[in-house]
Protein backbone atom coordinates (compact mmCIF):
# COMPACT_ATOMS: atom_id res chain seq x y z
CA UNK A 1 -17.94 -19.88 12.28
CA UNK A 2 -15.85 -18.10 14.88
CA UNK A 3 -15.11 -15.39 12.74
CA UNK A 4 -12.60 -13.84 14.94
CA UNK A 5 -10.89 -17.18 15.78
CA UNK A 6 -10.77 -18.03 11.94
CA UNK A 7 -9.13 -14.47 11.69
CA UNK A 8 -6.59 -14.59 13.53
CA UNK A 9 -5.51 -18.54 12.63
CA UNK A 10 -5.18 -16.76 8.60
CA UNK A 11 -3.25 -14.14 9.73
CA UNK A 12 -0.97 -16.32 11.69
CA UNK A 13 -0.69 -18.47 8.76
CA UNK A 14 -0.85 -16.96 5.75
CA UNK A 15 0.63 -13.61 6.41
CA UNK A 16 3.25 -13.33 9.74
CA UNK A 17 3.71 -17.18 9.19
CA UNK A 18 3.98 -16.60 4.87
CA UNK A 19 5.73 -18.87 2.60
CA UNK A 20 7.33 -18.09 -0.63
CA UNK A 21 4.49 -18.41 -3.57
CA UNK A 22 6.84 -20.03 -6.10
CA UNK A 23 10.81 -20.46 -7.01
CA UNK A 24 12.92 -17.66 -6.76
CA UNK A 25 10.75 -16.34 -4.28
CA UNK A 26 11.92 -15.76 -0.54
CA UNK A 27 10.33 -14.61 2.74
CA UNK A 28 11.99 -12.02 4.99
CA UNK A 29 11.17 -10.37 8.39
CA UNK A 30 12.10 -6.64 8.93
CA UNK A 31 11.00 -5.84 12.47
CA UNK A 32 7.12 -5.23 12.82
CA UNK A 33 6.67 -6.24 8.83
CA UNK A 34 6.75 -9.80 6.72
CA UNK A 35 7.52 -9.27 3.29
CA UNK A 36 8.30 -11.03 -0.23
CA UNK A 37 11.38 -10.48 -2.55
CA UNK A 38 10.70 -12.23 -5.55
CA UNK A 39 12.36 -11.73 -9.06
CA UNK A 40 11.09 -8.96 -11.67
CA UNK A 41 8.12 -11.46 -12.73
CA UNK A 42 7.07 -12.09 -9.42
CA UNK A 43 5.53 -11.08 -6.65
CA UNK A 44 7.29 -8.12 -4.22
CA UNK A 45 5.45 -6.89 -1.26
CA UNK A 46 4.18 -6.70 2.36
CA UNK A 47 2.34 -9.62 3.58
CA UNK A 48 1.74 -8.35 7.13
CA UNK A 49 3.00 -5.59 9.37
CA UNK A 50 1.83 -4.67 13.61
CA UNK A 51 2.41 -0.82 13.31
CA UNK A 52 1.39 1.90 15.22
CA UNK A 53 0.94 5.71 14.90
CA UNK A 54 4.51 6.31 16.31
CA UNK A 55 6.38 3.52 13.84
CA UNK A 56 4.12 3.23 10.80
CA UNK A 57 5.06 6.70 8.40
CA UNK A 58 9.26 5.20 9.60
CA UNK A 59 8.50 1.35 8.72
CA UNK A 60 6.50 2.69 5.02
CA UNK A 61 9.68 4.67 4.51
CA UNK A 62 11.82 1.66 4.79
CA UNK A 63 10.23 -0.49 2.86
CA UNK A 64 9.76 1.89 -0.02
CA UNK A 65 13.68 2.45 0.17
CA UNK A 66 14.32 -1.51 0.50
CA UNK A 67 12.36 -2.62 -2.58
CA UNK A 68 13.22 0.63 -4.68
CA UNK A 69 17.07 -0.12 -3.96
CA UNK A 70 16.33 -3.58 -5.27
CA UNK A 71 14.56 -1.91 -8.84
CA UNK A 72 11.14 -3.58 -7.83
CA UNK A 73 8.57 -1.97 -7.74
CA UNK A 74 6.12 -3.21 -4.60
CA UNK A 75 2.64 -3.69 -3.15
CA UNK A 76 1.57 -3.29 0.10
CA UNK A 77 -1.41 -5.72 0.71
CA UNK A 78 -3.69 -3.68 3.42
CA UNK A 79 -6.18 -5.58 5.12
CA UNK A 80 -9.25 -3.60 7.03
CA UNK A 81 -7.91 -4.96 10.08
CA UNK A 82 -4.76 -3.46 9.75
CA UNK A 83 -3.79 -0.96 12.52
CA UNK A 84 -3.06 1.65 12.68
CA UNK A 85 -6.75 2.75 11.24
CA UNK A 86 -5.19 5.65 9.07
CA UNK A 87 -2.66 3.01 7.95
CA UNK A 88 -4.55 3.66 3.96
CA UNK A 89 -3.88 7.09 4.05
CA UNK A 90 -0.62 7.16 5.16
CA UNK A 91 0.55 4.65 2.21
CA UNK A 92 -1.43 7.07 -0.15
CA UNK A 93 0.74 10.17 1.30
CA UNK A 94 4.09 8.43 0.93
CA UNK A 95 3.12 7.64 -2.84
CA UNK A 96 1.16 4.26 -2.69
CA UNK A 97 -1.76 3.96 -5.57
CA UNK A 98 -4.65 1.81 -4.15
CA UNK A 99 -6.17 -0.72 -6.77
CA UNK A 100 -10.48 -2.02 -5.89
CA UNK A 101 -11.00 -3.20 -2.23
CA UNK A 102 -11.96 -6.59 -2.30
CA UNK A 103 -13.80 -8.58 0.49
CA UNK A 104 -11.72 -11.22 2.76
CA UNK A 105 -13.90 -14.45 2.48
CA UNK A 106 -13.15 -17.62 4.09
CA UNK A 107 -15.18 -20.88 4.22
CA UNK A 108 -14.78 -24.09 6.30
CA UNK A 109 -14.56 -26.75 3.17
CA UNK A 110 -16.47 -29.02 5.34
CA UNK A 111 -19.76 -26.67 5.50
CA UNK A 112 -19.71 -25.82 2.13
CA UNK A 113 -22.35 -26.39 -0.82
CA UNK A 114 -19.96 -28.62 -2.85
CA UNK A 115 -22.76 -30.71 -5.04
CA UNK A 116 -22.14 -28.10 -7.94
CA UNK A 117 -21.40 -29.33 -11.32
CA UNK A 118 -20.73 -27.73 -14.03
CA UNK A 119 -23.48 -26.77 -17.10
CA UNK A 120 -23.86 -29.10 -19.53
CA UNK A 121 -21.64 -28.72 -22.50
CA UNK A 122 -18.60 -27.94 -20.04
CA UNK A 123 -15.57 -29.90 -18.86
CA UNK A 124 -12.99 -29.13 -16.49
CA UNK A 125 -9.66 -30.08 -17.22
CA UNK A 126 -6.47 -29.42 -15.29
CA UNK A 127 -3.33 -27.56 -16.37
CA UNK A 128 -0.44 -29.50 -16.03
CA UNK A 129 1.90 -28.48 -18.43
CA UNK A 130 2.27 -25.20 -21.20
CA UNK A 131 -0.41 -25.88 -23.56
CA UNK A 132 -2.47 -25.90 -20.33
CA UNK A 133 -1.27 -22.53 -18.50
CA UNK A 134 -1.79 -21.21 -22.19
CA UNK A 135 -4.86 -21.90 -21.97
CA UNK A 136 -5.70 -20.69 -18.54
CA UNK A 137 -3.63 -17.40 -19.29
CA UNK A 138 -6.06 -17.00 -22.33
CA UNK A 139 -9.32 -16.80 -20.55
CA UNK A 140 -6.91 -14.81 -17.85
CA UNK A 141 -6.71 -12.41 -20.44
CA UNK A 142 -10.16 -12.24 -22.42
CA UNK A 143 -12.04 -12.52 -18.68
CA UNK A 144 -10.19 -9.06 -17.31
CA UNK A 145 -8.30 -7.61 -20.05
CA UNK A 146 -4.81 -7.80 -18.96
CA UNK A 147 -1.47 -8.81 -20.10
CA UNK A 148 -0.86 -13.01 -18.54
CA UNK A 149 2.90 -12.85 -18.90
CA UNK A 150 3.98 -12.61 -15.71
CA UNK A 151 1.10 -15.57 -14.97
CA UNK A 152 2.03 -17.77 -16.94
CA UNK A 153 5.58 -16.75 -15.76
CA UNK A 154 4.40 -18.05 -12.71
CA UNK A 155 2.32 -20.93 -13.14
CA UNK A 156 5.25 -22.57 -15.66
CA UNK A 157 7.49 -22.37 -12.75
CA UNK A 158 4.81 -23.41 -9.87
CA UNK A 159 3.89 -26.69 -11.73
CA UNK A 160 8.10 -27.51 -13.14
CA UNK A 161 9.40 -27.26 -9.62
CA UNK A 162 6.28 -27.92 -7.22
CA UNK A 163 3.42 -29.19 -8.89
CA UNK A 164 1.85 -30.22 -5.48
CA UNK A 165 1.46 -26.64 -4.73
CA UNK A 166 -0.90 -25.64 -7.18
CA UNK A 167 -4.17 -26.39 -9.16
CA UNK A 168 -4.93 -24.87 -12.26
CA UNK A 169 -8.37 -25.67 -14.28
CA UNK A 170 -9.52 -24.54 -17.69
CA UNK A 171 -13.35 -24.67 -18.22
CA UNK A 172 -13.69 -25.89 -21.88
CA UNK A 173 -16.73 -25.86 -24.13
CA UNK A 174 -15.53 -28.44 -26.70
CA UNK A 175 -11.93 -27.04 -27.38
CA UNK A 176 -12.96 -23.18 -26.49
CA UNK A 177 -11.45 -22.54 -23.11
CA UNK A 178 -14.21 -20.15 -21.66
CA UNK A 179 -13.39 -20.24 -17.76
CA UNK A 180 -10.31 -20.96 -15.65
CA UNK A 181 -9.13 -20.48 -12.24
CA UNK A 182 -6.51 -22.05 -9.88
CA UNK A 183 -6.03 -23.15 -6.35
CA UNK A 184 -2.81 -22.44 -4.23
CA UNK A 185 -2.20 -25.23 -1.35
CA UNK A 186 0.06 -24.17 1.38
CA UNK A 187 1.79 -26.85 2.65
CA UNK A 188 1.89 -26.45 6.64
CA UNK A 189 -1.10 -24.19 7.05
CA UNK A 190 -5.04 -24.68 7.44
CA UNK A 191 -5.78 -22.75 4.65
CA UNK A 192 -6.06 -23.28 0.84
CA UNK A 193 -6.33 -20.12 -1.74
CA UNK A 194 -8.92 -19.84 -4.31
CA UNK A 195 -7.24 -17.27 -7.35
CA UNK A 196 -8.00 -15.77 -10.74
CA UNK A 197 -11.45 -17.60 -11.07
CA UNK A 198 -12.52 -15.45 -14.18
CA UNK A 199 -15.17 -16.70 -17.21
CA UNK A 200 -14.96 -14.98 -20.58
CA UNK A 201 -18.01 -12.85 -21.45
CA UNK A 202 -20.00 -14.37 -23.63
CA UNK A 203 -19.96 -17.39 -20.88
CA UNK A 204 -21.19 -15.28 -18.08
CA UNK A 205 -24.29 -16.60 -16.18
CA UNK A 206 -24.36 -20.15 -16.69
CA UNK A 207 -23.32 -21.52 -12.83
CA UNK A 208 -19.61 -22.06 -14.43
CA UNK A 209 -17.45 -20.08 -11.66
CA UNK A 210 -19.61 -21.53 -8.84
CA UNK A 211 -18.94 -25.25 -10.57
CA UNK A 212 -14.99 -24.27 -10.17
CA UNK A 213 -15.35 -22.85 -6.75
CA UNK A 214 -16.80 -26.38 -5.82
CA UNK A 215 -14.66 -28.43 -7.90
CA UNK A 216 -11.55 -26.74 -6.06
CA UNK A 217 -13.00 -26.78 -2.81
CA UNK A 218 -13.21 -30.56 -2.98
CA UNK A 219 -9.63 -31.05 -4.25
CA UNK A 220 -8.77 -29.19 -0.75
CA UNK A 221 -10.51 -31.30 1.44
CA UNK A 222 -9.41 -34.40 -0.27
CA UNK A 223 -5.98 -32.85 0.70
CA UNK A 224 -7.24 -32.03 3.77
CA UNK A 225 -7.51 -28.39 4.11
CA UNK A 226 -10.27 -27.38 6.48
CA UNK A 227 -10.67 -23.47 5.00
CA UNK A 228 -10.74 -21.66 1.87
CA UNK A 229 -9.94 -18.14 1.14
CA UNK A 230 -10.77 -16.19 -1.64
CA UNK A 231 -10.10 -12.15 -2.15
CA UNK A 232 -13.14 -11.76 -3.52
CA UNK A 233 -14.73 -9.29 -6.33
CA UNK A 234 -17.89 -7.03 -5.60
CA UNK A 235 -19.38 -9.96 -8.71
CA UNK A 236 -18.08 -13.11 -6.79
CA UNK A 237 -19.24 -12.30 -3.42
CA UNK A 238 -22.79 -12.94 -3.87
CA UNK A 239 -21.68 -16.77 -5.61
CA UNK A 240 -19.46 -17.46 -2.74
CA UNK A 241 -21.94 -16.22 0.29
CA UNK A 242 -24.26 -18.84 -1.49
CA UNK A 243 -21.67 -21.55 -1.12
CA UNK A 244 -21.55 -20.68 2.51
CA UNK A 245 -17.93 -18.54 2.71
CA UNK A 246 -18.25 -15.55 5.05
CA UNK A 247 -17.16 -12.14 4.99
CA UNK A 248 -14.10 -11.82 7.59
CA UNK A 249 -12.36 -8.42 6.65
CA UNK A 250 -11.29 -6.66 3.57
CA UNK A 251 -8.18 -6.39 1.44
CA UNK A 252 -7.05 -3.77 -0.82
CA UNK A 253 -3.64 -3.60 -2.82
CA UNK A 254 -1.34 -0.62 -2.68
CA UNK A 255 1.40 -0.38 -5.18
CA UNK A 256 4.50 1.63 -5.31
CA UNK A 257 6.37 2.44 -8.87
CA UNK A 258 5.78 2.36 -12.09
């Protein structure tokens, strides 16, 4: 892989080029930044900026006083690429919090280890309606210990108004939904996302997130998607390096407000 080809294609697509992730949802351009006004259960932030020293501490200041005049509070989603270099600390000195750096990992679907199936005892079923989000916001919540309103928020109105858009699948042993992640397919771009792939506990070990990385990763290519991205965890990295993704750059949330 051409790592700094495949690079730049993402961040043409997937950030300056961004789509809305769901309903309600709308993409704006404010000078040198790309950004997403969404309602109060979903996602506000910056997508993608081209500062420099001279503009960045002005453009920061801007969009904190956009998105506070709307009541929302924000993230700004930094990528080590990002210039300027001090970009981090200057969000952290206007009153950004930064949440765990995760590692940029993208993989060319048709290079990928896909011939894993899940342990025996599981199935994988697909969300398609709100018994399923239910359960995928379950394991959501037992896998990382955090409130799944505002997903299933989200994935009720992803699937009612453009179920083509997303893939959701629960990992079930018998009726106990132990894993679950989804898939986000971008309609227009080269690259499907890979999200919330998270296995309860107790279910930790067994080969059942690598299973749903592959199972995902051939639902892309059957819909054509030549890449894969995944923000992934210091846990997952290892599992998807396996599979053959690569490391490309890294990404680190910084939030603004309450």
């Amino acid at each position: 892989m051409d790592h700094a080809a495949v690079l730049a294609r993402y961040d043409q697509d997937m950030r300056e080029g961004a789509r809305p992730d769901g309903p309600g949802a709308r993409i704006e351009r404010d000078g040198a930044v790309v950004r997403q006004v969404a309602g109060a259960q979903g996602w506000n932030g910056v997508v993608w900026s081209a500062l420099d020293a001279a503009s960045a501490d002005r453009v920061i200041g801007a969009q904190i006083a956009y998105f506070t005049g709307l009541g929302r509070d924000f993230e700004w989603k930094l990528y080590g690429h990002d210039r300027p270099v001090d970009l981090a600390s200057r969000l952290t000195a206007a009153g950004f919090r930064a949440e765990p750096e995760e590692t940029l990992m993208i993989g060319e679907v048709g290079r990928l280890a896909l011939d894993t199936e899940p342990p025996a005892g599981i199935r994988f079923v697909q969300a398609t309606d709100a018994a399923g989000v239910n359960l995928v916001v379950d394991v959501h919540e037992k896998a990382f210990g955090t409130d799944g309103t505002r997903l299933r928020h989200r994935l009720l109105d992803r699937l009612t108004s453009d179920p083509g858009t997303v893939v959701a699948v629960v990992a079930l042993a018998g009726d106990e939904p132990v894993s679950a992640a989804r898939m986000e397919l971008v309609p227009g771009t080269r690259f499907a996302g890979l999200w919330g792939g998270g296995t309860v506990e107790a279910w930790r070990g067994r080969g059942i997130y690598r299973a749903l990385v592959a199972h995902r990763a051939r639902v892309a290519s059957a819909h054509g998607y030549p890449y894969l991205q995944v923000d992934a965890s210091p846990m997952s990295r290892p599992i998807l390096e396996r599979l053959g993704f690569h490391a490309l750059s890294t990404t680190t949330p910084y939030l603004y407000g309450s």
